[in-house]
N, C-alpha and C. Protein backbone atom coordinates (compact mmCIF):
# COMPACT_ATOMS: atom_id res chain seq x y z
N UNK A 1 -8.80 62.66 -59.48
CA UNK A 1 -8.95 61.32 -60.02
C UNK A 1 -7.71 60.97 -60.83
N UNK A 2 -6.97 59.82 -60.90
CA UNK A 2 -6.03 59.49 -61.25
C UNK A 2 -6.05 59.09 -62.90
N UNK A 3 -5.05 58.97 -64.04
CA UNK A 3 -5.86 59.43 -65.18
C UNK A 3 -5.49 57.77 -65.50
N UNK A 4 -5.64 57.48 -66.75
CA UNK A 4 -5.59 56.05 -67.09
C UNK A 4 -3.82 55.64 -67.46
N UNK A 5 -3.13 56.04 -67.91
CA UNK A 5 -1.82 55.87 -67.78
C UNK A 5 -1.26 55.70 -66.48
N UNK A 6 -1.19 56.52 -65.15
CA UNK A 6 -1.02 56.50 -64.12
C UNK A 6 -1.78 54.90 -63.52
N UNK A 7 -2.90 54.56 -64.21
CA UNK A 7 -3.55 52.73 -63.64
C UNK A 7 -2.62 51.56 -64.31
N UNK A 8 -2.46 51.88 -65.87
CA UNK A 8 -1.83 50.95 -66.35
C UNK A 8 -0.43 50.53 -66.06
N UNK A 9 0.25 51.87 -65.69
CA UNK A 9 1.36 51.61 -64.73
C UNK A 9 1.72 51.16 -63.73
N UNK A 10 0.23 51.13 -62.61
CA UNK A 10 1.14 50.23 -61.36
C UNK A 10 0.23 49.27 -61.66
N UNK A 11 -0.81 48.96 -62.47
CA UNK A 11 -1.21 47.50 -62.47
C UNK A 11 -0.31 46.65 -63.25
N UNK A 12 0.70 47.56 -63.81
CA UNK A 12 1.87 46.79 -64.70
C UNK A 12 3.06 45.83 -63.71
N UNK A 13 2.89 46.86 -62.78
CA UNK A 13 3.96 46.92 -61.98
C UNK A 13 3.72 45.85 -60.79
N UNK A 14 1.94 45.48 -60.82
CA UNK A 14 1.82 44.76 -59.83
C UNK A 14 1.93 43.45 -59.97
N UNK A 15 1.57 43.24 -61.65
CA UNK A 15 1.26 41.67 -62.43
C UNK A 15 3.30 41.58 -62.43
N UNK A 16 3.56 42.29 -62.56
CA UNK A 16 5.39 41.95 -62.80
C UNK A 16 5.95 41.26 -60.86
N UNK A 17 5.61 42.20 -60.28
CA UNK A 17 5.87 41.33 -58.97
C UNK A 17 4.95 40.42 -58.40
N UNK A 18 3.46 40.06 -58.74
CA UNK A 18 2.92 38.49 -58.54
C UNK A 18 4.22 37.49 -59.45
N UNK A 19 4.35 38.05 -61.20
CA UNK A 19 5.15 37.20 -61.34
C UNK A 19 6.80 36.51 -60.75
N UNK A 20 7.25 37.56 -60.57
CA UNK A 20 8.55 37.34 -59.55
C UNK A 20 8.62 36.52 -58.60
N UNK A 21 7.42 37.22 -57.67
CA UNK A 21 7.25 36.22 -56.33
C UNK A 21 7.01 34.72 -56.85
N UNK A 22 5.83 34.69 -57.42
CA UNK A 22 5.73 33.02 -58.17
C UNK A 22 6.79 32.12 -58.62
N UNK A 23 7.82 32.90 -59.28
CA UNK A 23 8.83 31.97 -59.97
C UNK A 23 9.95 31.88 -58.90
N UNK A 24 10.10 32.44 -57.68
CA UNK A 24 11.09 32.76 -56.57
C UNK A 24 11.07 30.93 -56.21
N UNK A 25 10.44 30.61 -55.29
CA UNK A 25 9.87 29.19 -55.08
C UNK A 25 10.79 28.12 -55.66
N UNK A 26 10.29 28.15 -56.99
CA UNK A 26 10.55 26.94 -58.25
C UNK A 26 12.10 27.41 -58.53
N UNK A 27 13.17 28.51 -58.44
CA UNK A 27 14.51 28.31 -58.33
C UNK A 27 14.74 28.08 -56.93
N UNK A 28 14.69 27.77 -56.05
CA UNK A 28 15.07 27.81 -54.83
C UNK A 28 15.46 26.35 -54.36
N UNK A 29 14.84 25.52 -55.26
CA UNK A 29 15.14 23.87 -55.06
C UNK A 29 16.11 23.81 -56.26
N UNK A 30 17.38 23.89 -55.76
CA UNK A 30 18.60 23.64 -56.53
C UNK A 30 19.93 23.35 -56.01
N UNK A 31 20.41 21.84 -56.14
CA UNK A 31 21.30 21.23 -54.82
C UNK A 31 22.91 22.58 -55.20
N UNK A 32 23.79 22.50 -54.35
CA UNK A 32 24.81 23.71 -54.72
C UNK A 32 25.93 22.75 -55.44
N UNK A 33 26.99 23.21 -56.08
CA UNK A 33 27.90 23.07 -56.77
C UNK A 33 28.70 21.42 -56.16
N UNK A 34 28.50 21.79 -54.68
CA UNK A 34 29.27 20.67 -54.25
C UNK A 34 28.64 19.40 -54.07
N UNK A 35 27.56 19.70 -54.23
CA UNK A 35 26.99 18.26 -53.94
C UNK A 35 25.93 18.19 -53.29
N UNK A 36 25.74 19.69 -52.43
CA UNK A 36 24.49 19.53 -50.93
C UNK A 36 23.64 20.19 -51.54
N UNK A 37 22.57 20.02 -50.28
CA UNK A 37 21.31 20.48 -50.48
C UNK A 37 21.03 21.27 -48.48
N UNK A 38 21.38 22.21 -48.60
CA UNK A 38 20.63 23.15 -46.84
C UNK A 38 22.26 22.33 -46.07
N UNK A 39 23.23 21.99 -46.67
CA UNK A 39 24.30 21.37 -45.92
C UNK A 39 23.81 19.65 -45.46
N UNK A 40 23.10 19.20 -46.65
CA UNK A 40 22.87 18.07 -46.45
C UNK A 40 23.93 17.26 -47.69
N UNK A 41 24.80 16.22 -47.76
CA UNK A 41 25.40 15.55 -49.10
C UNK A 41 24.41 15.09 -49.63
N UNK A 42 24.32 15.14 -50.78
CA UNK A 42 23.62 14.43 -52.02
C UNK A 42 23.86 13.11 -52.02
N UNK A 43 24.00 12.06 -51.64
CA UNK A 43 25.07 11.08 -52.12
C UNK A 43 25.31 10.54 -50.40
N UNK A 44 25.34 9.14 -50.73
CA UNK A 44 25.56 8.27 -49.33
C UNK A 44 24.61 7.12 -48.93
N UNK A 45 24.40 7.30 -48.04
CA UNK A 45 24.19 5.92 -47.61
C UNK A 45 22.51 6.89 -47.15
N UNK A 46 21.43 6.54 -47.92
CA UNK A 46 20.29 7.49 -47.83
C UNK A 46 19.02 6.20 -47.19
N UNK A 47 18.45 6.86 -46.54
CA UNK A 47 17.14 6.05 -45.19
C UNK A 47 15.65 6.56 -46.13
N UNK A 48 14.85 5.87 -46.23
CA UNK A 48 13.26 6.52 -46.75
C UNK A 48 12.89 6.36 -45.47
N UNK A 49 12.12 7.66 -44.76
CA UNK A 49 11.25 8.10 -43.86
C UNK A 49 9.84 8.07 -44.34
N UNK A 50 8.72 7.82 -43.54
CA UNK A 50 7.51 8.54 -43.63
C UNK A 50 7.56 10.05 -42.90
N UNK A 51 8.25 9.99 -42.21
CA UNK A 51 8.51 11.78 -41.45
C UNK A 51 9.69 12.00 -40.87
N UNK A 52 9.65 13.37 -40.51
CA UNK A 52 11.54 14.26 -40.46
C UNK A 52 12.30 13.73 -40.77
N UNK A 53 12.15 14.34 -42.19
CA UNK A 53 13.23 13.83 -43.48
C UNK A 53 14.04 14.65 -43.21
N UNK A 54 15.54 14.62 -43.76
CA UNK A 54 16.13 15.97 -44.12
C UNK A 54 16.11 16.82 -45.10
N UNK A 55 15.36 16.10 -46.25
CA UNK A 55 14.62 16.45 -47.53
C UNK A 55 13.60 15.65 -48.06
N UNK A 56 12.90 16.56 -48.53
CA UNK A 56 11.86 16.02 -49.05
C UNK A 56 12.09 16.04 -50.68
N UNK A 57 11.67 14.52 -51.80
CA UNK A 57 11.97 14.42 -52.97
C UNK A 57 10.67 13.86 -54.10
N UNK A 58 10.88 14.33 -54.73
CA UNK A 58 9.67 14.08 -55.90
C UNK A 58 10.81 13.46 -57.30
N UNK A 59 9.82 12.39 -57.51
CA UNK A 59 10.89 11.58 -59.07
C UNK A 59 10.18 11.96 -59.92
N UNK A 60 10.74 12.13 -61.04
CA UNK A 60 10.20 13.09 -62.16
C UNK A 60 11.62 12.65 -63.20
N UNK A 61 10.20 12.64 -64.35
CA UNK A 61 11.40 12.27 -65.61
C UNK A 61 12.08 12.62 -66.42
N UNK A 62 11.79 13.97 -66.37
CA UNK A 62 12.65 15.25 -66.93
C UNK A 62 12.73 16.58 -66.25
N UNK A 63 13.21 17.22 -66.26
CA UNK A 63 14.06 18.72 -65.48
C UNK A 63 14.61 18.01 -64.18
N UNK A 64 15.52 17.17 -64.05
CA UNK A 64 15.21 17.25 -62.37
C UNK A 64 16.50 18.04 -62.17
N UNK A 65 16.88 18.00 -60.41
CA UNK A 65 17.04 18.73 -60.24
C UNK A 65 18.62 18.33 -59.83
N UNK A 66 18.41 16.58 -59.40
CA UNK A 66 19.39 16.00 -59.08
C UNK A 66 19.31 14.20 -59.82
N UNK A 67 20.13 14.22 -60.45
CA UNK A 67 20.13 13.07 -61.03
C UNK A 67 20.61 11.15 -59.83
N UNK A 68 20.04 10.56 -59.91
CA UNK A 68 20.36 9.51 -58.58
C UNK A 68 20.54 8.17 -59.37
N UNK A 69 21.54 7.60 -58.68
CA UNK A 69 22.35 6.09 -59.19
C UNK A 69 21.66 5.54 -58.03
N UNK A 70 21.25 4.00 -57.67
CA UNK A 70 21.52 3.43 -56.60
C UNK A 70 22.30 2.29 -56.82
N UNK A 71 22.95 2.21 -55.98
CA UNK A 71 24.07 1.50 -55.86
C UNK A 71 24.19 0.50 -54.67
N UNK A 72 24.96 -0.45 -54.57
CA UNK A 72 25.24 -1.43 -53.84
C UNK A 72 26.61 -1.27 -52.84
N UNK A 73 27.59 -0.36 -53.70
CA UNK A 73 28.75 -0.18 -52.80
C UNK A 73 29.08 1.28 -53.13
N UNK A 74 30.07 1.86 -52.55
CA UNK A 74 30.56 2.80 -52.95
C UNK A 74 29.75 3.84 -53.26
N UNK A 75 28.99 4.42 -52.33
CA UNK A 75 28.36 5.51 -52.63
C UNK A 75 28.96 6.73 -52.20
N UNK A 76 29.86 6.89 -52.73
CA UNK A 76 31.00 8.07 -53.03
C UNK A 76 31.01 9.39 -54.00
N UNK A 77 30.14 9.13 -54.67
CA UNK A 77 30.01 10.44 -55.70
C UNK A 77 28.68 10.97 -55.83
N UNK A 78 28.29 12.23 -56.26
CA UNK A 78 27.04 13.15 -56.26
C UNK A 78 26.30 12.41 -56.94
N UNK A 79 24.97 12.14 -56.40
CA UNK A 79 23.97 11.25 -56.65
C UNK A 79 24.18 9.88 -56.86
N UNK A 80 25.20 9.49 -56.14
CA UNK A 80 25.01 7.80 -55.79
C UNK A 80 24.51 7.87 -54.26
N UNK A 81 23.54 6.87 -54.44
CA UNK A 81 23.04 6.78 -53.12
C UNK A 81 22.67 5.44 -53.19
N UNK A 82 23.17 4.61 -51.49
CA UNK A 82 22.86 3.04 -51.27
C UNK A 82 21.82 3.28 -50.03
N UNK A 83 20.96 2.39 -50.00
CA UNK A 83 19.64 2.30 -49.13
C UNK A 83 20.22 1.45 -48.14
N UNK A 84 20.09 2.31 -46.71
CA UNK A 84 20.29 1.39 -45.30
C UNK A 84 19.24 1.31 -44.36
N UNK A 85 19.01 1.22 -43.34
CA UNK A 85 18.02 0.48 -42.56
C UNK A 85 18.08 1.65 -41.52
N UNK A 86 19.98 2.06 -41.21
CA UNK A 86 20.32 2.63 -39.93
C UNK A 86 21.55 3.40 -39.94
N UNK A 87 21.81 3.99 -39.57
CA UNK A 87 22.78 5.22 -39.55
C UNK A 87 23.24 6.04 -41.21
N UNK A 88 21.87 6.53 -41.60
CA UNK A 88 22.29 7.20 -42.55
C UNK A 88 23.08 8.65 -42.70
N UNK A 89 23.41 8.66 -44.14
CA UNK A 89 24.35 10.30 -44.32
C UNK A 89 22.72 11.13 -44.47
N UNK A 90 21.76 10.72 -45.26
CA UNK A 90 20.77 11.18 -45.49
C UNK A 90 18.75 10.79 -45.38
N UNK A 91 18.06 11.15 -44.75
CA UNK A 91 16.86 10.94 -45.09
C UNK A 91 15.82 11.74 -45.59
N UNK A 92 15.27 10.82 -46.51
CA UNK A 92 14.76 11.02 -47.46
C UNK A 92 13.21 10.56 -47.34
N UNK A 93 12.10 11.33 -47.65
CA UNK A 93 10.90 11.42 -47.48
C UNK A 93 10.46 11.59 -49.23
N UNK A 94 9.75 10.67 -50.02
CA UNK A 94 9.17 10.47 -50.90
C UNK A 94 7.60 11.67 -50.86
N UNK A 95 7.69 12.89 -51.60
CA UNK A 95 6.27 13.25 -52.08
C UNK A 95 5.43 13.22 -53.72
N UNK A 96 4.77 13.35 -53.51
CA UNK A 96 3.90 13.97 -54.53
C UNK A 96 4.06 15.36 -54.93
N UNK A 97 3.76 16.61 -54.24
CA UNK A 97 3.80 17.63 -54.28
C UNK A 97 4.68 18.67 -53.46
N UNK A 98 5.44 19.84 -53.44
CA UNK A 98 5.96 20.55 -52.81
C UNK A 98 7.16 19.79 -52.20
N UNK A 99 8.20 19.66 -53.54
CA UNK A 99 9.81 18.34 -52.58
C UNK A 99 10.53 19.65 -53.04
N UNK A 100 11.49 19.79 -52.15
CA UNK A 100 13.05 20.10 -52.03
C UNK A 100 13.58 19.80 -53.24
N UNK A 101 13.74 18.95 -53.76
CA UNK A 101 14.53 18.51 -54.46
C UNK A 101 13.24 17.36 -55.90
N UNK A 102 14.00 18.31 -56.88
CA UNK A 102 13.00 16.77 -57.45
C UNK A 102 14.10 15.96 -58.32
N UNK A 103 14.29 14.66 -58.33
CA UNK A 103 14.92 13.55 -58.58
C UNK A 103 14.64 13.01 -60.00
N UNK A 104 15.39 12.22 -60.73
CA UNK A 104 15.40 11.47 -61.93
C UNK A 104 16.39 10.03 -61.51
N UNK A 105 15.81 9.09 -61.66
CA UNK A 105 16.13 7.70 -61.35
C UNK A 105 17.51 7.08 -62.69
N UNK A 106 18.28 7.20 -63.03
CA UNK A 106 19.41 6.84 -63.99
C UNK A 106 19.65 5.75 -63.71
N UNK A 107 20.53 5.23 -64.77
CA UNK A 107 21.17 3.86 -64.77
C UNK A 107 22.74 4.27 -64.51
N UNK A 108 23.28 5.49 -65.22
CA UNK A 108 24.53 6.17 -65.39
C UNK A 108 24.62 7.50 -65.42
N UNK A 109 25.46 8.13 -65.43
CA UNK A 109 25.89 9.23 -65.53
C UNK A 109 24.70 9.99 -64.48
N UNK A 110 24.87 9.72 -62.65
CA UNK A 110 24.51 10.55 -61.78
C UNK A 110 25.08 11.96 -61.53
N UNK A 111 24.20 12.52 -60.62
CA UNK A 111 25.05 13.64 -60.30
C UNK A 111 23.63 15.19 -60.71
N UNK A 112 24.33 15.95 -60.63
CA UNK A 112 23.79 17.62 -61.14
C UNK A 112 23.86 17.50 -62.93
N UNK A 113 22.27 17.76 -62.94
CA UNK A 113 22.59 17.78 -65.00
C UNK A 113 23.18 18.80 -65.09
């Protein structure tokens, strides 16, 4: 029979990797240095889909993940994005739960906080 130190140890060991795995997820939605997201640009001329997005996004008013301007011209820099009808750099699918990316709506200073 196994004694009680020998239990508290791998049930230690087991609550430490549920936690790991859990928090794996929630870093994994984080656009890269340059601007993308899976080799998608942040930034451009972005389409709202109801389906096959190239990302999926949740707006949220603090932590996000990518900060977004919309703009009228010149959507040239990380997180400016202008809304088109047709030939976008990006589409974009609006959720509730489980987005790629979660978003904060700015007036200024877009981009990666």
């Amino acid at each position: 029979m196994a004694n009680l130190g020998t239990i508290k140890s791998a049930f230690g060991k087991w609550v430490l990797g549920v936690a790991l795995l859990a928090a794996a997820p929630a870093s994994a939605a984080k656009p890269n240095a340059d601007c993308t997201y899976h080799g998608f640009k942040l930034y451009g001329d972005v389409q709202i889909v109801q389906s096959f997005p190239d990302i999926k996004v949740q707006i949220v008013n603090s932590f996000p993940d990518l900060k977004v301007k919309f703009v009228g011209s010149f959507p040239d820099s990380c997180g400016k994005w202008r809304f088109v009808d047709s030939f976008p750099d990006l589409k974009v699918q609006y959720v509730d739960s489980f987005p790629d990316l979660k978003i904060q709506i700015v007036d200024s200073f877009p981009g990666i906080p």
